[in-house]
N, C-alpha and C. Protein backbone atom coordinates (compact mmCIF):
# COMPACT_ATOMS: atom_id res chain seq x y z
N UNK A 1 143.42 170.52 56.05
CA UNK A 1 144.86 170.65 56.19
C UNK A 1 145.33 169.65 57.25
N UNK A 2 146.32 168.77 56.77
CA UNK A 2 146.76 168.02 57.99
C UNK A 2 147.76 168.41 59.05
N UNK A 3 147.46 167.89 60.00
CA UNK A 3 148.15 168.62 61.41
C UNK A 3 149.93 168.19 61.05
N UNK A 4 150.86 169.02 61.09
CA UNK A 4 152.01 168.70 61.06
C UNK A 4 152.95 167.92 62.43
N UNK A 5 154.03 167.00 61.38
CA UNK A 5 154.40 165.78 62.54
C UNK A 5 154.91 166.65 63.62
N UNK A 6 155.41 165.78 64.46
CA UNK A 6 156.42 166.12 65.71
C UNK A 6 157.88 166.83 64.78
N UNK A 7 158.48 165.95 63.61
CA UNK A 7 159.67 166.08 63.10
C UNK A 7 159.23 167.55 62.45
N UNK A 8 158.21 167.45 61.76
CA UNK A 8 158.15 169.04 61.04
C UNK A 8 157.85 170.20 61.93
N UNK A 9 157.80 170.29 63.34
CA UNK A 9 157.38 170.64 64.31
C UNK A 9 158.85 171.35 64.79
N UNK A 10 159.26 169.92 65.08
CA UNK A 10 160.89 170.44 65.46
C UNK A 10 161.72 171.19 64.87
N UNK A 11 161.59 170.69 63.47
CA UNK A 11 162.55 171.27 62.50
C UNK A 11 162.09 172.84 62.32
N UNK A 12 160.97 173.05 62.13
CA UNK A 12 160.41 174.64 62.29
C UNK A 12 161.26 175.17 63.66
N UNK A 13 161.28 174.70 64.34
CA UNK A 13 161.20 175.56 65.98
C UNK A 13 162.66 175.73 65.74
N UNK A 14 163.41 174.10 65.34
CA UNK A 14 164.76 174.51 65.13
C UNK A 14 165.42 175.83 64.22
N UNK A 15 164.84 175.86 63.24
CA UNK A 15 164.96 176.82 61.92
C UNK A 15 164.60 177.89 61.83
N UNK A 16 164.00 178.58 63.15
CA UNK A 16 163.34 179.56 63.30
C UNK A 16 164.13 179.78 64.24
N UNK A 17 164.49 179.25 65.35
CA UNK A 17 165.58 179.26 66.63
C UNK A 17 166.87 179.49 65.79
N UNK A 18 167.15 179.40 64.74
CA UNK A 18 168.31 179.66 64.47
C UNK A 18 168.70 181.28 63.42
N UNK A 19 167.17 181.66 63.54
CA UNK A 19 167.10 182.58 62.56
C UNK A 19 167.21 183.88 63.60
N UNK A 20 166.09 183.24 64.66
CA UNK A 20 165.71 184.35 65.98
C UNK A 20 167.51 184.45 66.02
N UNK A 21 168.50 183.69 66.25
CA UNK A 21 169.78 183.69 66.87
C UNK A 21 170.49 184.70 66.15
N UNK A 22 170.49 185.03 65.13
CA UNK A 22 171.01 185.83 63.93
C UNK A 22 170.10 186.70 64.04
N UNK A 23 168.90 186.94 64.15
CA UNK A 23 168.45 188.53 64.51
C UNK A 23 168.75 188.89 65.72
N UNK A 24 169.06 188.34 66.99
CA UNK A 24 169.61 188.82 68.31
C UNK A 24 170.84 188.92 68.15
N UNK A 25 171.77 188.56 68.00
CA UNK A 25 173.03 188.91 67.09
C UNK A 25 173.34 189.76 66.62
N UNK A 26 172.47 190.56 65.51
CA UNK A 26 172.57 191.12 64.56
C UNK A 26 172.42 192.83 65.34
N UNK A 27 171.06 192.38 66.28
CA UNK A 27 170.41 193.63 67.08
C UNK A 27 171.94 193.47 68.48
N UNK A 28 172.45 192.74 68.67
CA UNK A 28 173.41 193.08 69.51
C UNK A 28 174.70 193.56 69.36
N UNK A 29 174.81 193.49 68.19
CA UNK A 29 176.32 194.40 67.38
C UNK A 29 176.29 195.68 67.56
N UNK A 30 174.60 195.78 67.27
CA UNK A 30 174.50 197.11 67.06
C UNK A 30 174.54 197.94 68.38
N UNK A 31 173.43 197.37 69.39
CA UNK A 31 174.14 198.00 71.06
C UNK A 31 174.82 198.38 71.41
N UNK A 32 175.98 197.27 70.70
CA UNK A 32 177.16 196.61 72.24
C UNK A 32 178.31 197.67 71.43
N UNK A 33 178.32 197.94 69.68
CA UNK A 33 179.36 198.59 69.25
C UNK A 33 179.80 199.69 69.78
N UNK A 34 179.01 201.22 70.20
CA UNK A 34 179.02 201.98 70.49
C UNK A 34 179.83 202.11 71.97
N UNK A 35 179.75 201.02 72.69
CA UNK A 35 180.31 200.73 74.17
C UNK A 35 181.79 199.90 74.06
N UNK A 36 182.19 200.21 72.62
CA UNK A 36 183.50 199.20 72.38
C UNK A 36 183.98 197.96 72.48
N UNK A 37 182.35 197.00 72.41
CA UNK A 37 182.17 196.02 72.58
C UNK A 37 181.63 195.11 71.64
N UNK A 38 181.89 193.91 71.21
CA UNK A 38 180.87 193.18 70.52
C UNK A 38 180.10 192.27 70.97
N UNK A 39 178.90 191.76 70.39
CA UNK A 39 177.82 191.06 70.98
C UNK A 39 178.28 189.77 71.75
N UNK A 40 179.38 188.86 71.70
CA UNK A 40 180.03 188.33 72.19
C UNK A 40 180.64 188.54 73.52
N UNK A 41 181.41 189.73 73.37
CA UNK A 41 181.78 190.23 74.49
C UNK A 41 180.84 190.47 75.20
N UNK A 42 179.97 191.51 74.96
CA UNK A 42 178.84 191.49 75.95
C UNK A 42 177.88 190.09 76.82
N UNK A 43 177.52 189.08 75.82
CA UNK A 43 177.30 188.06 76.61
C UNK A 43 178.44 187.86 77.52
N UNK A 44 179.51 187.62 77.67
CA UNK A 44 180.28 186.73 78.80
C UNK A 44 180.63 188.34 79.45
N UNK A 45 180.27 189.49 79.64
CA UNK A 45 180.19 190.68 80.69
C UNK A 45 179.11 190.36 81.02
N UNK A 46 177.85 190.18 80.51
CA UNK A 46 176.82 189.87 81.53
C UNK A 46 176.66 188.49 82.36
N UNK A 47 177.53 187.77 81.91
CA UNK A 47 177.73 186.38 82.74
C UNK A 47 178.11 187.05 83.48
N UNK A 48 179.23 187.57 84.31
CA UNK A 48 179.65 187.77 85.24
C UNK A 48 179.25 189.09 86.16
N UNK A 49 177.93 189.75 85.90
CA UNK A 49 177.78 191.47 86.03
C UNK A 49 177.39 190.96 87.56
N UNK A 50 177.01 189.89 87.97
CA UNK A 50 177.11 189.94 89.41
C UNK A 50 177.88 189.16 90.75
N UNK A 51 178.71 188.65 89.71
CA UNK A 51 180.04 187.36 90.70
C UNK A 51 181.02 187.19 89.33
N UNK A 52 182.10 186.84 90.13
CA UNK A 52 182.92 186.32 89.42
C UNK A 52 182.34 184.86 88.92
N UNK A 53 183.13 184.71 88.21
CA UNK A 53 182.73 183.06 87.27
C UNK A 53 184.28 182.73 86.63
N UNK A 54 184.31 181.33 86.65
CA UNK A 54 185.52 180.22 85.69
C UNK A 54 185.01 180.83 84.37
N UNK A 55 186.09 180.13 83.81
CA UNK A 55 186.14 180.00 81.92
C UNK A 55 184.73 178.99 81.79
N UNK A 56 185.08 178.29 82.54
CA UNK A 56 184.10 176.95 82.23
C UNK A 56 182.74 177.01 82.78
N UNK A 57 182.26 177.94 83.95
CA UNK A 57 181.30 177.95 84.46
C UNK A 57 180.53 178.99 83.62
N UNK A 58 181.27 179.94 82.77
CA UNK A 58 180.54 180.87 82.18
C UNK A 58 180.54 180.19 80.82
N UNK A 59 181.12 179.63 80.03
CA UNK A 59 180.70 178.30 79.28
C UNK A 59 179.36 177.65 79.30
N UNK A 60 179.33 176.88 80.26
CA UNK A 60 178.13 176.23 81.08
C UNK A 60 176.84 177.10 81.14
N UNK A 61 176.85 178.24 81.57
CA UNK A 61 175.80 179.03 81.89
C UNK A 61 175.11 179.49 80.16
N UNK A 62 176.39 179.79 79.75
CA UNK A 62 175.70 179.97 78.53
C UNK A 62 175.35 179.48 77.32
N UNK A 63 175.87 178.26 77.75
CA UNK A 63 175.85 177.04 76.63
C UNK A 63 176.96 177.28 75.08
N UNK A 64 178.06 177.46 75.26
CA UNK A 64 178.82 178.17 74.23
C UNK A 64 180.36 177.31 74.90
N UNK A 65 181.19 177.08 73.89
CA UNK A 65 182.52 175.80 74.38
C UNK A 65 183.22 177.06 74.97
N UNK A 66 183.96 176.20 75.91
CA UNK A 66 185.10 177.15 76.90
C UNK A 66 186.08 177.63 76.44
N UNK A 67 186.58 177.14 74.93
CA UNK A 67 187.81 177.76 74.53
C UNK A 67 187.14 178.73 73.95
N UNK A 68 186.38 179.26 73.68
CA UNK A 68 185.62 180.17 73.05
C UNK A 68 185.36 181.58 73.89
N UNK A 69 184.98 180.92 74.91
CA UNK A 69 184.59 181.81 76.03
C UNK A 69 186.33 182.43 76.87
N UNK A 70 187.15 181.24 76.29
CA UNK A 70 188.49 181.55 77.19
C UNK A 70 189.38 182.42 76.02
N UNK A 71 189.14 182.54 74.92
CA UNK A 71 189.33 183.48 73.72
C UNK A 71 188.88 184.90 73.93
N UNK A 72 187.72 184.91 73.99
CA UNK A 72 187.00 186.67 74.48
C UNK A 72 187.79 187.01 76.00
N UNK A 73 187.69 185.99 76.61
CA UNK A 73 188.45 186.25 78.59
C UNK A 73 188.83 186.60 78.22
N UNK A 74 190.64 186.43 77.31
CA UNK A 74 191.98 186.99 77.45
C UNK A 74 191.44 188.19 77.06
N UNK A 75 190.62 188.43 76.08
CA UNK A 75 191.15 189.68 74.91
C UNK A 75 190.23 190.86 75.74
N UNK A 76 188.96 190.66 76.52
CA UNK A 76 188.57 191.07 77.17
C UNK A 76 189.54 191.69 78.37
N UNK A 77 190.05 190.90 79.39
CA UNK A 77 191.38 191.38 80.28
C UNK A 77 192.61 192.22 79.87
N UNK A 78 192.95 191.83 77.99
CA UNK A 78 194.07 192.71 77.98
C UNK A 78 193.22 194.37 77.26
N UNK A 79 191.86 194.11 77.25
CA UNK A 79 191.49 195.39 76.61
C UNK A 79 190.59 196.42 78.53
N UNK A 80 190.96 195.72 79.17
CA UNK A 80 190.56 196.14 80.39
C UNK A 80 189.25 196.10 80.83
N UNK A 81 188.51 195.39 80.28
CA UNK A 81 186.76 194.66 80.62
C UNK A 81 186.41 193.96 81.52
N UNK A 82 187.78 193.16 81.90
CA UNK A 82 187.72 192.26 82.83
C UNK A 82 188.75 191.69 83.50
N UNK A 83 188.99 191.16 84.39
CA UNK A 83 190.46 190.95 84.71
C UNK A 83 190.11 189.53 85.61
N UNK A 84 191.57 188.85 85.39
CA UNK A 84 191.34 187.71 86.56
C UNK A 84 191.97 187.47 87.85
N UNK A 85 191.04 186.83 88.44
CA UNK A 85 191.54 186.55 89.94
C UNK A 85 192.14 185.47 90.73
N UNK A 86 192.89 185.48 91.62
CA UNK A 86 192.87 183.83 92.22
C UNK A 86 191.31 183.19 92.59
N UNK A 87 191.55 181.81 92.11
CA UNK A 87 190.31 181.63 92.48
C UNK A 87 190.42 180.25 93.98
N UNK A 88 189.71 180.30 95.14
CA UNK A 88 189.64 179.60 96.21
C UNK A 88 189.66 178.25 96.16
N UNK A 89 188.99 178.19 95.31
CA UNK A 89 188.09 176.86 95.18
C UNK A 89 189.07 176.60 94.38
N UNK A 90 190.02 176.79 93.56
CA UNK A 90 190.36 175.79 92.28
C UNK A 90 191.64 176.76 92.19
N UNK A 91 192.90 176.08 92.01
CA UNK A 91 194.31 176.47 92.29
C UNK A 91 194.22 177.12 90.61
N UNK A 92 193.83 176.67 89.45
CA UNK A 92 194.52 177.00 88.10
C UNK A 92 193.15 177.38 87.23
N UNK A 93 192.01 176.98 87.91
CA UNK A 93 190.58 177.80 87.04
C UNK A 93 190.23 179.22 87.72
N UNK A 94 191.46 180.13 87.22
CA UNK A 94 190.64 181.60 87.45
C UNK A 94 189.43 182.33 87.41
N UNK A 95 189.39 183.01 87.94
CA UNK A 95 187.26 183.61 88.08
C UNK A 95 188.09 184.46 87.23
N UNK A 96 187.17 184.91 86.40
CA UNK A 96 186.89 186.39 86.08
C UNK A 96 186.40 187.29 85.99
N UNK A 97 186.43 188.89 86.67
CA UNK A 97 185.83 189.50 87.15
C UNK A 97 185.45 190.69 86.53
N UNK A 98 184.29 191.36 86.27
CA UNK A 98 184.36 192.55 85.71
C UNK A 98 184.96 193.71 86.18
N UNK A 99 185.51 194.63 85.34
CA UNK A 99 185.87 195.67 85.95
C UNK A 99 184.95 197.22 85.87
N UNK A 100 185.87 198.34 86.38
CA UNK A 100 184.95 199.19 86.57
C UNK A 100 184.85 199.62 84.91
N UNK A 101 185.62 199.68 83.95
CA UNK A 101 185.77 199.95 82.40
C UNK A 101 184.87 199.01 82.16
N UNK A 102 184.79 197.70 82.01
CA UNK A 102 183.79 197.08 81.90
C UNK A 102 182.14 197.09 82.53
N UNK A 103 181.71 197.27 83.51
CA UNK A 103 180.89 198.02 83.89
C UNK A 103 180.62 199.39 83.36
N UNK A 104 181.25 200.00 83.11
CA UNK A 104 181.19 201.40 82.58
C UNK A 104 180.66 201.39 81.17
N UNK A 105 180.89 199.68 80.33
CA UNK A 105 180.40 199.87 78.89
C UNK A 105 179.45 199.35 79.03
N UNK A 106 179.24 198.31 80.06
CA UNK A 106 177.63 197.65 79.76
C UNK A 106 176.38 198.88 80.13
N UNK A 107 176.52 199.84 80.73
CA UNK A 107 175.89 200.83 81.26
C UNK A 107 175.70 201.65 80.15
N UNK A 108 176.88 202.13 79.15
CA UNK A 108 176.51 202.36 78.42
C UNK A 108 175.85 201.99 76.77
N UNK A 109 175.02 200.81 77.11
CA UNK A 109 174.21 199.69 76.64
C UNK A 109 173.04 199.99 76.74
N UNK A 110 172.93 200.45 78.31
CA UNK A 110 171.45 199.66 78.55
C UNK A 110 170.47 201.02 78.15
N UNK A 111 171.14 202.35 77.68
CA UNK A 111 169.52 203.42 77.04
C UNK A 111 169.18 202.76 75.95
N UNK A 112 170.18 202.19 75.26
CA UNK A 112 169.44 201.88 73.47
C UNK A 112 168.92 200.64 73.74
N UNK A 113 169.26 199.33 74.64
CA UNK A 113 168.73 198.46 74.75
C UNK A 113 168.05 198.11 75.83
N UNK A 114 167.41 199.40 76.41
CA UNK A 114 166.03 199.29 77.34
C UNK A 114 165.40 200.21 75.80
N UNK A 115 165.75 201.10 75.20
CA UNK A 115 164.61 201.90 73.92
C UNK A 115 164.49 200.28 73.02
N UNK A 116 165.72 199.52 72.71
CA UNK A 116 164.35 198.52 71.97
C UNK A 116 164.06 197.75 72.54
N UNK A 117 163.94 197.34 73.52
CA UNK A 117 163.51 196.87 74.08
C UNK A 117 161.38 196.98 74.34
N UNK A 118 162.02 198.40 74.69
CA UNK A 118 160.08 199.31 74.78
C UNK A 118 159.89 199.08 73.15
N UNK A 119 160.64 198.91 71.95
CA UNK A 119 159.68 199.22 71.01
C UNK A 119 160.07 197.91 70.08
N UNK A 120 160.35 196.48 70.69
CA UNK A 120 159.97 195.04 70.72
C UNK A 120 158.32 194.94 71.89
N UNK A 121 158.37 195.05 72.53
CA UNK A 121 157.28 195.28 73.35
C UNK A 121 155.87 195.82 72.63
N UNK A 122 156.44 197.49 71.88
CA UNK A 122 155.25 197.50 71.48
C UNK A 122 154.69 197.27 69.97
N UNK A 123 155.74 196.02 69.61
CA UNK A 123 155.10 195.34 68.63
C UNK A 123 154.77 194.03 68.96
N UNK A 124 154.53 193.45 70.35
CA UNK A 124 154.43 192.06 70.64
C UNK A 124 153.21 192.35 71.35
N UNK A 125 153.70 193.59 72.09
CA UNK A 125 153.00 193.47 73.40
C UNK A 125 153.57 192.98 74.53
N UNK A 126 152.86 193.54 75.73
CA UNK A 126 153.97 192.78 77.27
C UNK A 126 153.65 191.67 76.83
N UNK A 127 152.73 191.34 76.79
CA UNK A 127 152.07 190.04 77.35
C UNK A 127 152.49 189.06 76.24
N UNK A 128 152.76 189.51 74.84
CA UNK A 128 153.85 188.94 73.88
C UNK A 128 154.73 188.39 74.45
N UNK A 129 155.43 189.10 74.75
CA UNK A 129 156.57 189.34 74.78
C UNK A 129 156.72 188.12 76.18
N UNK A 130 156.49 188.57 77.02
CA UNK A 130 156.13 187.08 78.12
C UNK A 130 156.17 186.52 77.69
N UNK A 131 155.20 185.86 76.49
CA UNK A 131 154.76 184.32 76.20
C UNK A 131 155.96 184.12 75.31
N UNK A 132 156.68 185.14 74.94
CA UNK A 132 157.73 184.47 74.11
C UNK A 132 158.95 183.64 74.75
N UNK A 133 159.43 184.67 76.07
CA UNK A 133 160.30 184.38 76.73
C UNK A 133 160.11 183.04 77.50
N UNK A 134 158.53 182.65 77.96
CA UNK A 134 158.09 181.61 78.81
C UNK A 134 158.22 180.48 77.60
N UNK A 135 157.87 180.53 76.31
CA UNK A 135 157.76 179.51 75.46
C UNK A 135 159.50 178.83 75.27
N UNK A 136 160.34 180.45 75.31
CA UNK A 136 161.48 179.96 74.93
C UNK A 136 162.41 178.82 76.34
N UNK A 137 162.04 179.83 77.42
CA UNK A 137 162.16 178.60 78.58
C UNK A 137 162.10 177.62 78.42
N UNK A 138 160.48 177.34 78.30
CA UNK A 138 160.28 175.46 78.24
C UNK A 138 161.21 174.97 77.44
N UNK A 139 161.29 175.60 76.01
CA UNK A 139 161.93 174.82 75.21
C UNK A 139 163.08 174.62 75.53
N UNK A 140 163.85 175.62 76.01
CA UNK A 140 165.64 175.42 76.74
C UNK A 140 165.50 174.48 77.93
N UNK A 141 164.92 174.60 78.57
CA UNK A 141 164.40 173.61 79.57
C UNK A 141 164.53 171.74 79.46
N UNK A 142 163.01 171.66 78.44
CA UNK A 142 163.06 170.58 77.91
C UNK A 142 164.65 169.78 77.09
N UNK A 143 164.97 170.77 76.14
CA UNK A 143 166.17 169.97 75.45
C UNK A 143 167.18 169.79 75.89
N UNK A 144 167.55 170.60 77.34
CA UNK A 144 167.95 170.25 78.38
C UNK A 144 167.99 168.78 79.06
N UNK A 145 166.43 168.66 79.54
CA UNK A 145 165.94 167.32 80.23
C UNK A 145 166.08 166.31 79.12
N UNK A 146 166.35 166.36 77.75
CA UNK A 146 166.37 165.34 76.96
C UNK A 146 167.61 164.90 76.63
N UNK A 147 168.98 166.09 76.80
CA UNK A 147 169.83 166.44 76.44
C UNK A 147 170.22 166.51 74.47
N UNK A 148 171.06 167.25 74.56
CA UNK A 148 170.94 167.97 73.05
C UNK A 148 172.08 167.04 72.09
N UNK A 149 172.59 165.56 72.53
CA UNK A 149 173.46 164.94 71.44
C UNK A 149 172.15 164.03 70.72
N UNK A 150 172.55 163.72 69.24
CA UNK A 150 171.80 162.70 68.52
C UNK A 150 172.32 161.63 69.25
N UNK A 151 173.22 161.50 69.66
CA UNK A 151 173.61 159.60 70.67
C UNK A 151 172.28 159.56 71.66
N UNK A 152 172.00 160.51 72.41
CA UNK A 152 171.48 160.49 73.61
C UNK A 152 170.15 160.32 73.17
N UNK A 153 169.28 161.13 71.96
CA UNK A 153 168.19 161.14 71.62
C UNK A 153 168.15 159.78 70.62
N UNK A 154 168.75 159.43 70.34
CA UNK A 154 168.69 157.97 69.51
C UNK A 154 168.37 156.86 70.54
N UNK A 155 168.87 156.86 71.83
CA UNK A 155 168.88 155.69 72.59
C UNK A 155 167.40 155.32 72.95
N UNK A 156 167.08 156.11 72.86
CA UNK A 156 165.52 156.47 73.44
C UNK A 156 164.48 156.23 73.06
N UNK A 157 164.87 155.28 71.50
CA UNK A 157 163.89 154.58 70.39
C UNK A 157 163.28 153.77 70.53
């Protein structure tokens, strides 16, 4: 059997990375619904579960465009999840902050998603389950250090 290229390499990791994305997705609807939340919402509540954050810095952190992230803000603030603040540093990029309603739903999150959590675990294993999270690092890591446009990875020929 011959060893597969770098390109068929990538394209797996890619195609599989995009599948994993739609089963975390899929398993986060289901969490986050019960707490009056969707999987969306919940990512940009846990951006902020320990500081305030910009539109754009919680963007950034999570790799997802700011009007996107500034779409859930509003609807998040007028449903009482989160609210915004003056921010110090920057006269017109508001932080936004969780609130205690918001806190109050991610909490009620975390029994069903610490239970699958234990029973992802005990089909991986800890030590799975590690190597998954450490593999997925590097890789966010790396395409990072390479950066993720075809301009940027073309130059490089």
């Amino acid at each position: 059997m011959s060893e597969r290229s770098h390109a068929e390499l990538f394209a797996g990791s890619a195609l599989t990375t995009f599948r994993l994305n739609g089963q975390f997705l899929s398993v986060a609807e289901e969490l986050a619904r019960p707490a009056g939340l969707t999987a969306a919402w919940w990512q940009v509540l846990g951006a902020i579960i320990d500081e305030p954050l910009t539109v754009a810095g919680i963007a950034r952190d999570m790799g997802i465009t700011r009007q996107s992230v500034q779409r859930i803000a509003d609807l998040m603030a007028d449903k009482g999840f989160a609210e915004y603040l003056p921010n110090p540093a920057h006269r017109r990029a508001k932080l936004l902050r969780l609130t205690d309603h918001g806190q109050a739903a991610l909490h009620r999150i975390t029994p069903d998603h610490s239970a699958f959590a234990d029973r992802l675990a005990a089909e991986l294993g800890t030590d799975g389950l590690r190597d998954a999270l450490d593999a997925l690092t590097r890789l966010s890591t790396a395409l990072d250090a390479l950066g993720s446009t075809v301009t940027e990875v073309s130059q490089h020929r």
